[in-house]
N, C-alpha and C. Protein backbone atom coordinates (compact mmCIF):
# COMPACT_ATOMS: atom_id res chain seq x y z
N UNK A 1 56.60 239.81 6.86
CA UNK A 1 57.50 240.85 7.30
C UNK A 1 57.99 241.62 6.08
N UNK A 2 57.82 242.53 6.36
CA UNK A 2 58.67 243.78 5.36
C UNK A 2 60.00 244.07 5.28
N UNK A 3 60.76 243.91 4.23
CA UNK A 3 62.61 244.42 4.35
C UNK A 3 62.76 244.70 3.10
N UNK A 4 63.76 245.40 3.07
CA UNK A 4 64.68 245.87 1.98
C UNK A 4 64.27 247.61 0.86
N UNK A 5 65.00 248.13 0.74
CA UNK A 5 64.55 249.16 0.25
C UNK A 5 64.81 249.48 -1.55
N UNK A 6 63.81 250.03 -2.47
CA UNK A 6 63.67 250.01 -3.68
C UNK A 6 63.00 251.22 -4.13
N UNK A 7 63.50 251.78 -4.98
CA UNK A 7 63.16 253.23 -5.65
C UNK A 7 61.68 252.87 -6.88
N UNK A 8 60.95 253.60 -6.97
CA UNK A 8 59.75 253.54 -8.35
C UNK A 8 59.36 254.78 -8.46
N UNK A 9 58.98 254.59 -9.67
CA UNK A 9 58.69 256.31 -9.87
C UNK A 9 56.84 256.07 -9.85
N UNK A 10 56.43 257.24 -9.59
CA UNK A 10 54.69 257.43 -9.24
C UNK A 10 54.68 258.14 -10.37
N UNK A 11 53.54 257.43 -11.28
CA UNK A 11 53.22 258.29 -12.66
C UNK A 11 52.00 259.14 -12.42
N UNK A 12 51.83 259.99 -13.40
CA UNK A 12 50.94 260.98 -13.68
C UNK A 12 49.50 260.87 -12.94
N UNK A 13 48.93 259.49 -12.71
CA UNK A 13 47.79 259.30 -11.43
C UNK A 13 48.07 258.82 -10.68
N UNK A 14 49.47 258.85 -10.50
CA UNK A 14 49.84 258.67 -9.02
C UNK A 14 49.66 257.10 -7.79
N UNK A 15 49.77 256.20 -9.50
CA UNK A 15 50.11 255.26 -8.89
C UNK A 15 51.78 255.08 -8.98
N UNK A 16 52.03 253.76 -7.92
CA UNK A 16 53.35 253.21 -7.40
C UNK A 16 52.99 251.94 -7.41
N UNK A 17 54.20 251.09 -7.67
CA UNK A 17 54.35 250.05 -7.93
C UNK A 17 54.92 249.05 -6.63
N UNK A 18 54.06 248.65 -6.31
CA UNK A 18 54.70 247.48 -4.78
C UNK A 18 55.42 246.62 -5.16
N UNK A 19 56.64 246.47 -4.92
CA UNK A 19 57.39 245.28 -4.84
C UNK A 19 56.95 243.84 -4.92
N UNK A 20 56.96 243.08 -5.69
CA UNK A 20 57.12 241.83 -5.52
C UNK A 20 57.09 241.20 -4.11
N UNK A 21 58.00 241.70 -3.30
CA UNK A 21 58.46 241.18 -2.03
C UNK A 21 57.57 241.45 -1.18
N UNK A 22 56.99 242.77 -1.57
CA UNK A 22 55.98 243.21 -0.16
C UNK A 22 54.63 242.49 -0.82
N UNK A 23 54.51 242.21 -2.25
CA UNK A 23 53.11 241.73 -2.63
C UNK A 23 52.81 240.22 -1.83
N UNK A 24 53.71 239.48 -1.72
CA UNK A 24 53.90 238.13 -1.09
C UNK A 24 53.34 238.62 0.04
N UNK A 25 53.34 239.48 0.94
CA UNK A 25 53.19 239.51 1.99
C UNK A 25 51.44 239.67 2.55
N UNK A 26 50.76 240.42 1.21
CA UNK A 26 49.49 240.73 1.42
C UNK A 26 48.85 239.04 0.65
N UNK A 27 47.84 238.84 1.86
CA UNK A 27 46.89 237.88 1.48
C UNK A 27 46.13 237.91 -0.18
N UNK A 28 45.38 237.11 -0.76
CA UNK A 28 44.29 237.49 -2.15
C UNK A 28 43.10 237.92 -1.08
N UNK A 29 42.26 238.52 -1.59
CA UNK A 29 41.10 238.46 -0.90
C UNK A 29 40.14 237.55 -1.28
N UNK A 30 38.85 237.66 -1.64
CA UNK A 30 37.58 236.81 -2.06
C UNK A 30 37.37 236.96 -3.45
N UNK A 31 38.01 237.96 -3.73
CA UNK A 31 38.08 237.84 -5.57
C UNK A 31 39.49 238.25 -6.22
N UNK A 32 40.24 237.66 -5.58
CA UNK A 32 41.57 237.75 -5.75
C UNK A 32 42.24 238.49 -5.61
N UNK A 33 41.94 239.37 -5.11
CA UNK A 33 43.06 241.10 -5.02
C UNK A 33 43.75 240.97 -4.20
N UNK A 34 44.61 241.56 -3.91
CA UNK A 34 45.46 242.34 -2.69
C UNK A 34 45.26 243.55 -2.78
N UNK A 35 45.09 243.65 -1.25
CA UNK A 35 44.95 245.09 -0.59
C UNK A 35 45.64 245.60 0.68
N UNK A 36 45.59 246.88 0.23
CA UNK A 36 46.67 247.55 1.40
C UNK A 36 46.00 248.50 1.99
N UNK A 37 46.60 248.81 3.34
CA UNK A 37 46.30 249.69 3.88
C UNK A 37 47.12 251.23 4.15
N UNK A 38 46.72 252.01 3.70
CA UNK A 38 47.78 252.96 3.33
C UNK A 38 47.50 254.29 4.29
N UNK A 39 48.25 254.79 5.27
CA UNK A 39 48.17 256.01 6.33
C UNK A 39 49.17 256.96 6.19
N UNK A 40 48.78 258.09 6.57
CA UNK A 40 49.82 258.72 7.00
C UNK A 40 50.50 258.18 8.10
N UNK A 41 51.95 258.30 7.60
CA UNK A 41 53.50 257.41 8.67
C UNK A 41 53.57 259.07 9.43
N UNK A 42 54.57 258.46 10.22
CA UNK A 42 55.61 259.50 10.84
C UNK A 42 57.07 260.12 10.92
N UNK A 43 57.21 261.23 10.66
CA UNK A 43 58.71 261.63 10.21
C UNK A 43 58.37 261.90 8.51
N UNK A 44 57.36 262.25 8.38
CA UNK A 44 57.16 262.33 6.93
C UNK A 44 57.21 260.97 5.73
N UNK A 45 56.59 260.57 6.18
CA UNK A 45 56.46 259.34 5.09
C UNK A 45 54.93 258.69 5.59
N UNK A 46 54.62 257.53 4.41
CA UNK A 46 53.04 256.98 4.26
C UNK A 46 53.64 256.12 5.31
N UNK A 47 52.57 254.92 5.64
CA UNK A 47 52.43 253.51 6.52
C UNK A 47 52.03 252.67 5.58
N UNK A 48 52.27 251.73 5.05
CA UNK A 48 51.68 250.98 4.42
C UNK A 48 51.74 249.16 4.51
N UNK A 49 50.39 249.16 5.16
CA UNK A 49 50.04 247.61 6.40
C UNK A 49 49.13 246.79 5.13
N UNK A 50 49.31 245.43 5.76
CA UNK A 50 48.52 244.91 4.77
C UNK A 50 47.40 244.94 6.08
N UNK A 51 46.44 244.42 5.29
CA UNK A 51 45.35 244.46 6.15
C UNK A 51 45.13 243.80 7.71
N UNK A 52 45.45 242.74 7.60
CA UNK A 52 45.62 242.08 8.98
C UNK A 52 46.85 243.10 9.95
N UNK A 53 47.66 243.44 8.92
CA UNK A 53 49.03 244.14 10.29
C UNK A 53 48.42 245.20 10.55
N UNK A 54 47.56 245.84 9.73
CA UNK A 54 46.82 247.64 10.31
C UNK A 54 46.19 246.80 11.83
N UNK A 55 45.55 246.05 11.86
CA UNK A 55 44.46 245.27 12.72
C UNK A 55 45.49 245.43 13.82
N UNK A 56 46.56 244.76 13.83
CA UNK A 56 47.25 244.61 14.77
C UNK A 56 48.00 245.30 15.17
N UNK A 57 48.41 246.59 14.39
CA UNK A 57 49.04 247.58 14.97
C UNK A 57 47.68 248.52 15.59
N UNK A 58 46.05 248.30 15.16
CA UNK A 58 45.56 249.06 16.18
C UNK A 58 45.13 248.78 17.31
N UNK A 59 45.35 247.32 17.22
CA UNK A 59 44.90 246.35 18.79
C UNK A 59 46.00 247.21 19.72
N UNK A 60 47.14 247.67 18.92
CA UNK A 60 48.36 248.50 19.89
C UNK A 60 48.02 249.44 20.52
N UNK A 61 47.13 250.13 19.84
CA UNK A 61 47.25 251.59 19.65
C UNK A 61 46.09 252.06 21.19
N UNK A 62 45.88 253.05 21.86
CA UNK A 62 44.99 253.05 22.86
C UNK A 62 43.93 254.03 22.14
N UNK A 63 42.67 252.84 21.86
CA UNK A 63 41.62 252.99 21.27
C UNK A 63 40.00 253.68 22.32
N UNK A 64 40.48 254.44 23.33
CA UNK A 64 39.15 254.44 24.05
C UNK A 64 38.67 255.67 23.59
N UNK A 65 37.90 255.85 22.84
CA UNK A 65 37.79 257.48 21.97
C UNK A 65 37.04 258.11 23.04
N UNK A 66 36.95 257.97 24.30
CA UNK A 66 36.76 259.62 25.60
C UNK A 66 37.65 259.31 26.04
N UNK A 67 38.84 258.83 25.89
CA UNK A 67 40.15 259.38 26.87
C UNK A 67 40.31 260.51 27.11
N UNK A 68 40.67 261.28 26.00
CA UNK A 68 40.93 262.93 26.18
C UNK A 68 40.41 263.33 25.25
N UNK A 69 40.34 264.61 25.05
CA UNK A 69 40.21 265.95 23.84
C UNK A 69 41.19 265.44 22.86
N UNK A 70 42.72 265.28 23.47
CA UNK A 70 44.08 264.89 22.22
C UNK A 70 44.24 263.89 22.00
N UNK A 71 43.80 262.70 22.56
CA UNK A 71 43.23 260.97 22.17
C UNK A 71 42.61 261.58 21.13
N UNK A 72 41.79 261.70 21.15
CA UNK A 72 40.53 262.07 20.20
C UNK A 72 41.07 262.41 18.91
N UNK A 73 41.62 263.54 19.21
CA UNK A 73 42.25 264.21 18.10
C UNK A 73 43.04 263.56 16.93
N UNK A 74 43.77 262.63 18.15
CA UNK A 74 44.77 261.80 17.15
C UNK A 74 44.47 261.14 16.41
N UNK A 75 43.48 260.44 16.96
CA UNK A 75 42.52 259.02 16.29
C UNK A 75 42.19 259.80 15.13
N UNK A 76 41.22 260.96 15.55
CA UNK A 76 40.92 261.59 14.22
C UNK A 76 41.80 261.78 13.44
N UNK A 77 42.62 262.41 13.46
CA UNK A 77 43.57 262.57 12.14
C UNK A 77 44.27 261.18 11.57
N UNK A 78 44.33 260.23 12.38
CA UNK A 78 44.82 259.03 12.16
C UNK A 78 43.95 258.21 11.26
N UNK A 79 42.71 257.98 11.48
CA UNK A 79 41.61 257.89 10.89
C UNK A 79 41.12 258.06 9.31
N UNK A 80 41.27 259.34 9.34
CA UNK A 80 40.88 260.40 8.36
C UNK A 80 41.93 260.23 7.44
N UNK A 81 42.94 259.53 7.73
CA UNK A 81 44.39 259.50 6.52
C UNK A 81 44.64 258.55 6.66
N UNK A 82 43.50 257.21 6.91
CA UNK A 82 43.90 255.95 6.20
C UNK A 82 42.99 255.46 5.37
N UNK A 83 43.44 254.84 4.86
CA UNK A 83 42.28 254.40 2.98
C UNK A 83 43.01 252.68 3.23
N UNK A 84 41.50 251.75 2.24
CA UNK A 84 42.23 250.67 2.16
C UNK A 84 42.20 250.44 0.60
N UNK A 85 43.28 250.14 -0.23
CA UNK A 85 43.23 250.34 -1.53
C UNK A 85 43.51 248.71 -2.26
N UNK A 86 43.17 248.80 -3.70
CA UNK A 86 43.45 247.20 -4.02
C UNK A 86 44.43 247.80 -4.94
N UNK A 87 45.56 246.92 -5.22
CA UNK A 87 46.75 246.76 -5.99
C UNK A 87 45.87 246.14 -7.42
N UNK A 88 46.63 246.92 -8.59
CA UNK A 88 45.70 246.90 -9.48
C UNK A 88 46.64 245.33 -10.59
N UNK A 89 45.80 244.83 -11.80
CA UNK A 89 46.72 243.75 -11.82
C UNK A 89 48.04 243.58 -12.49
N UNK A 90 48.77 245.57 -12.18
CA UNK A 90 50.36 245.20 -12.45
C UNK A 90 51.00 245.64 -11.11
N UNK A 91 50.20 245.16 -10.09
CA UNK A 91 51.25 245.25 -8.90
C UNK A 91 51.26 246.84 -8.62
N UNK A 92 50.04 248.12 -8.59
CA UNK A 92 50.22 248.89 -8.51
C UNK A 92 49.08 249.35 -7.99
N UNK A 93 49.28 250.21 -6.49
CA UNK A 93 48.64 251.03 -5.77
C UNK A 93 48.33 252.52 -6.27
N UNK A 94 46.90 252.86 -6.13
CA UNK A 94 46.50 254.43 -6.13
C UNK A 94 46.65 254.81 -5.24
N UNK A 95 47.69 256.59 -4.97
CA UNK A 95 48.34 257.04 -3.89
C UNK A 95 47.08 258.06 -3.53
N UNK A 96 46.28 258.01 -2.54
CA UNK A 96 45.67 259.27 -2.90
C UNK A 96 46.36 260.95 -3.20
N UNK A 97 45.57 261.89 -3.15
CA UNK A 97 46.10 263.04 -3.45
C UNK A 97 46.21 263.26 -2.13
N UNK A 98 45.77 263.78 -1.19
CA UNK A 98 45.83 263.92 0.25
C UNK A 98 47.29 263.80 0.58
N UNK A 99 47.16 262.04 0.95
CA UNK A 99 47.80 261.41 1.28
C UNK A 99 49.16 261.67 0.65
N UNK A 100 49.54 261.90 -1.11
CA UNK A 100 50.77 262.20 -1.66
C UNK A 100 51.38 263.34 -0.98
N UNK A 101 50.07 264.81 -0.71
CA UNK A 101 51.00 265.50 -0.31
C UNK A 101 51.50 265.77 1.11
N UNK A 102 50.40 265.29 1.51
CA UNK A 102 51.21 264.73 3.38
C UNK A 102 52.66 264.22 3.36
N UNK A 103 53.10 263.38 2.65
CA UNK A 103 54.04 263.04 2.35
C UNK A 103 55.08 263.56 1.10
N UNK A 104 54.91 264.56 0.29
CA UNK A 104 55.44 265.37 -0.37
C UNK A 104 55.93 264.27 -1.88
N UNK A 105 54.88 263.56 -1.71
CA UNK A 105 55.49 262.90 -3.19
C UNK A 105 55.71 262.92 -4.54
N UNK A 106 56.49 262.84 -5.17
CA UNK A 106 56.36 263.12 -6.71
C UNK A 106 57.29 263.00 -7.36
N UNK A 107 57.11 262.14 -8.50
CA UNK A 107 58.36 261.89 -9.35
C UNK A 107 58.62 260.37 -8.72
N UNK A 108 60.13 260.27 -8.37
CA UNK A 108 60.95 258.91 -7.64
C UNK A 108 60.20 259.22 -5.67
N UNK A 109 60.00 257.29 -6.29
CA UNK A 109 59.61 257.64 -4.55
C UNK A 109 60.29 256.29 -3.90
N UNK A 110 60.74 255.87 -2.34
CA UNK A 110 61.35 254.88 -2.28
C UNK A 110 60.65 254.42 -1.32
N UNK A 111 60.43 252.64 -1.48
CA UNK A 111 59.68 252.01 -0.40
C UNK A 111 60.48 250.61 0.46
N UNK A 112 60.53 251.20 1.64
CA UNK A 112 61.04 250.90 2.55
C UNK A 112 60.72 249.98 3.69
N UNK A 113 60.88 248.51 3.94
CA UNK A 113 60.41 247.60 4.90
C UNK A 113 61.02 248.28 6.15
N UNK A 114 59.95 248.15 6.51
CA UNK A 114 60.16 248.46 8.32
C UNK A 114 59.57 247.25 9.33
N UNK A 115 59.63 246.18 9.19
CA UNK A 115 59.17 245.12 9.69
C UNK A 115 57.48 244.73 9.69
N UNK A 116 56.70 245.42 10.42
CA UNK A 116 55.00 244.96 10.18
C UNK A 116 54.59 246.01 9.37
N UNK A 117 55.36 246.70 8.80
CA UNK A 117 54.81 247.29 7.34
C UNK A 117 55.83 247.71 6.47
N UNK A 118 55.24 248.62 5.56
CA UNK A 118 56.06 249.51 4.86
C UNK A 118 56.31 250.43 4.69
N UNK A 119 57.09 251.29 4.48
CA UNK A 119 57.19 252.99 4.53
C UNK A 119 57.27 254.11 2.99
N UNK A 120 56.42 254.43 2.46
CA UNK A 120 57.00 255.28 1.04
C UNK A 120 57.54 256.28 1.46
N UNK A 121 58.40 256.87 1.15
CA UNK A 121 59.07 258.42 1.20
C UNK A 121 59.34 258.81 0.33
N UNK A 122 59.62 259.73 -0.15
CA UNK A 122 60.28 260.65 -1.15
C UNK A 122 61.39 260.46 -1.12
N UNK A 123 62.41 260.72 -2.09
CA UNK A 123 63.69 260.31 -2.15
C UNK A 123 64.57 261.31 -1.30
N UNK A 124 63.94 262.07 -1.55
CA UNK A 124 64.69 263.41 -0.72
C UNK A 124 64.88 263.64 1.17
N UNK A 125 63.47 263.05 1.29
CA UNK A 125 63.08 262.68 2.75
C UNK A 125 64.08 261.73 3.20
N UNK A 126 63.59 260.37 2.38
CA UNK A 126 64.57 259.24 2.65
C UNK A 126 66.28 259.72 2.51
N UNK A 127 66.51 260.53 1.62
CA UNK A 127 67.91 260.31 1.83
C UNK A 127 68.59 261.00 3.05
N UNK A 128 67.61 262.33 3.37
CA UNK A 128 67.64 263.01 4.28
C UNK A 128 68.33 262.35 5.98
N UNK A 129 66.56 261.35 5.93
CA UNK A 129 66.90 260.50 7.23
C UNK A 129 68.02 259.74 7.02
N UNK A 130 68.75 258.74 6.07
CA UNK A 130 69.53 258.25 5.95
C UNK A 130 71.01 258.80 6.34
N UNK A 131 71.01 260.00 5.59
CA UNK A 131 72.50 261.15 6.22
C UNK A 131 72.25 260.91 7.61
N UNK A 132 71.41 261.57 8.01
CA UNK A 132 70.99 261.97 9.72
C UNK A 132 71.23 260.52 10.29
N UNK A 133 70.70 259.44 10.05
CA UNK A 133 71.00 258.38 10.79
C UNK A 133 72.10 256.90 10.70
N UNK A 134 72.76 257.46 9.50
CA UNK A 134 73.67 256.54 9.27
C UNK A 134 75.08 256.15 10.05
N UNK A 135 75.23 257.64 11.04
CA UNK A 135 76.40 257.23 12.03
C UNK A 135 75.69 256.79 13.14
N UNK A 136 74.95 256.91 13.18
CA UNK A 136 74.29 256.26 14.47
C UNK A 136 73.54 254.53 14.37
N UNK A 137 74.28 254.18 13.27
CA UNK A 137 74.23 252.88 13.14
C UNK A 137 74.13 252.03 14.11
N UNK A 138 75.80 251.69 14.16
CA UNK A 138 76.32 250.87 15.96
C UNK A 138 75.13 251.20 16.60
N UNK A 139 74.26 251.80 17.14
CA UNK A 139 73.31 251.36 18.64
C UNK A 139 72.56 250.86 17.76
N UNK A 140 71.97 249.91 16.99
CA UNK A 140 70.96 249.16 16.54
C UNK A 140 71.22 248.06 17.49
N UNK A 141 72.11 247.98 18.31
CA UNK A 141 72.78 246.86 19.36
C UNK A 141 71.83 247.28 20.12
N UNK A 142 71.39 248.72 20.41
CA UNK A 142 70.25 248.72 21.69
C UNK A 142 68.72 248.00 21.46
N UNK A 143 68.44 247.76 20.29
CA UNK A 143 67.66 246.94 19.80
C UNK A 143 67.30 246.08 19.46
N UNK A 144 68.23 245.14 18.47
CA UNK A 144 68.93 244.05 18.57
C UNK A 144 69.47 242.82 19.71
N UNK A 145 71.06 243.55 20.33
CA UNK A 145 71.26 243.05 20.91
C UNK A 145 71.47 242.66 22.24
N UNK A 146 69.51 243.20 23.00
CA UNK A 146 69.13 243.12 24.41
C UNK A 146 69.45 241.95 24.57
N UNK A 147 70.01 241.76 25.77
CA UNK A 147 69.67 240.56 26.57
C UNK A 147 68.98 240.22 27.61
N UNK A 148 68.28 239.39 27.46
CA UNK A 148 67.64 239.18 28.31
C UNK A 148 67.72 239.13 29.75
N UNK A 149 66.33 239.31 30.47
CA UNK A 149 66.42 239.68 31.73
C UNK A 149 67.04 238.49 32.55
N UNK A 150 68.17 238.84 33.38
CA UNK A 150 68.85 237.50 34.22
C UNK A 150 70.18 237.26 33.31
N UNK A 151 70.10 237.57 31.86
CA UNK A 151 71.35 237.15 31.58
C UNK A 151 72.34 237.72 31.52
N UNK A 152 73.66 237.62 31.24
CA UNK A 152 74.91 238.11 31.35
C UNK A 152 75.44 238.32 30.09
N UNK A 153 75.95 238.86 29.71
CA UNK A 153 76.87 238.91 28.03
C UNK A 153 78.12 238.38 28.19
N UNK A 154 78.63 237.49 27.74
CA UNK A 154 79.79 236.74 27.57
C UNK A 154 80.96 238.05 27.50
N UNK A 155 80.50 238.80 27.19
CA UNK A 155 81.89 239.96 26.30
C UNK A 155 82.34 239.85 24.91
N UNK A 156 81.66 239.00 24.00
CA UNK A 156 82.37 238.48 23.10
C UNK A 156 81.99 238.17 22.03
């Protein structure tokens, strides 16, 4: 699982530096690496799955490529803006170029656990959403603290 949020700056080729915390999270492979899977996110920011969670967020996803014309579409663009990259051996991902400016990156960038992955944003983005969603805190209770079907809430 992914949590907690941390600022790094992306140097001149545009690598970024993964956390410690999120590195634990990606498997070694067959010759020791870790690798990520890196997409365009939504709301302006990357996705960044380790390999098994991309898997399982696309077992989610509705994969029948003749559904529609805009199925299609999506996949495609969805597709087309994911890369799987290896963390190099100081704990640091190549951002593509594409991909940086889909997401407007440059300079300080901040990476953000969102539970089955991770999120990079720009600092500006991120602080953006943060203003915008910080009074709207309190309903994380609508998420949180469902109860279950049949039960009652004490009140308390």
């Amino acid at each position: 699982m992914f949590f907690g949020e941390s600022t790094h700056s992306m140097d001149a080729k545009n690598r970024v530096f993964v956390p410690k915390r999120f590195q634990n999270q990606l498997p070694l492979d067959g010759d020791g690496v870790r690798a990520v899977v890196l997409t365009r996110g939504l709301d302006g920011c990357l996705f960044l799955f380790s390999e098994d969670g991309f898997t399982a967020a696309l077992a989610r996803l509705e994969t029948e490529s003749f559904s529609s014309r805009g199925a299609r579409n999506k996949q495609r663009l969805f597709f087309s803006n994911s890369t799987r990259l290896n963390l190099d051996a100081s704990g640091r991902m190549l951002v593509p170029e594409k991909l940086k400016a889909l997401a407007g990156l440059a300079g300080e960038v901040v990476m953000v656990g969102a539970g089955e992955r991770a999120e990079l944003w720009s600092v500006a983005a991120w602080e953006q959403l943060v203003a915008e969603q910080d009074g709207d805190f309190e309903d994380l209770d609508d998420v949180l603290g469902k109860e279950s079907p049949g039960k009652e809430s004490n009140g308390g």
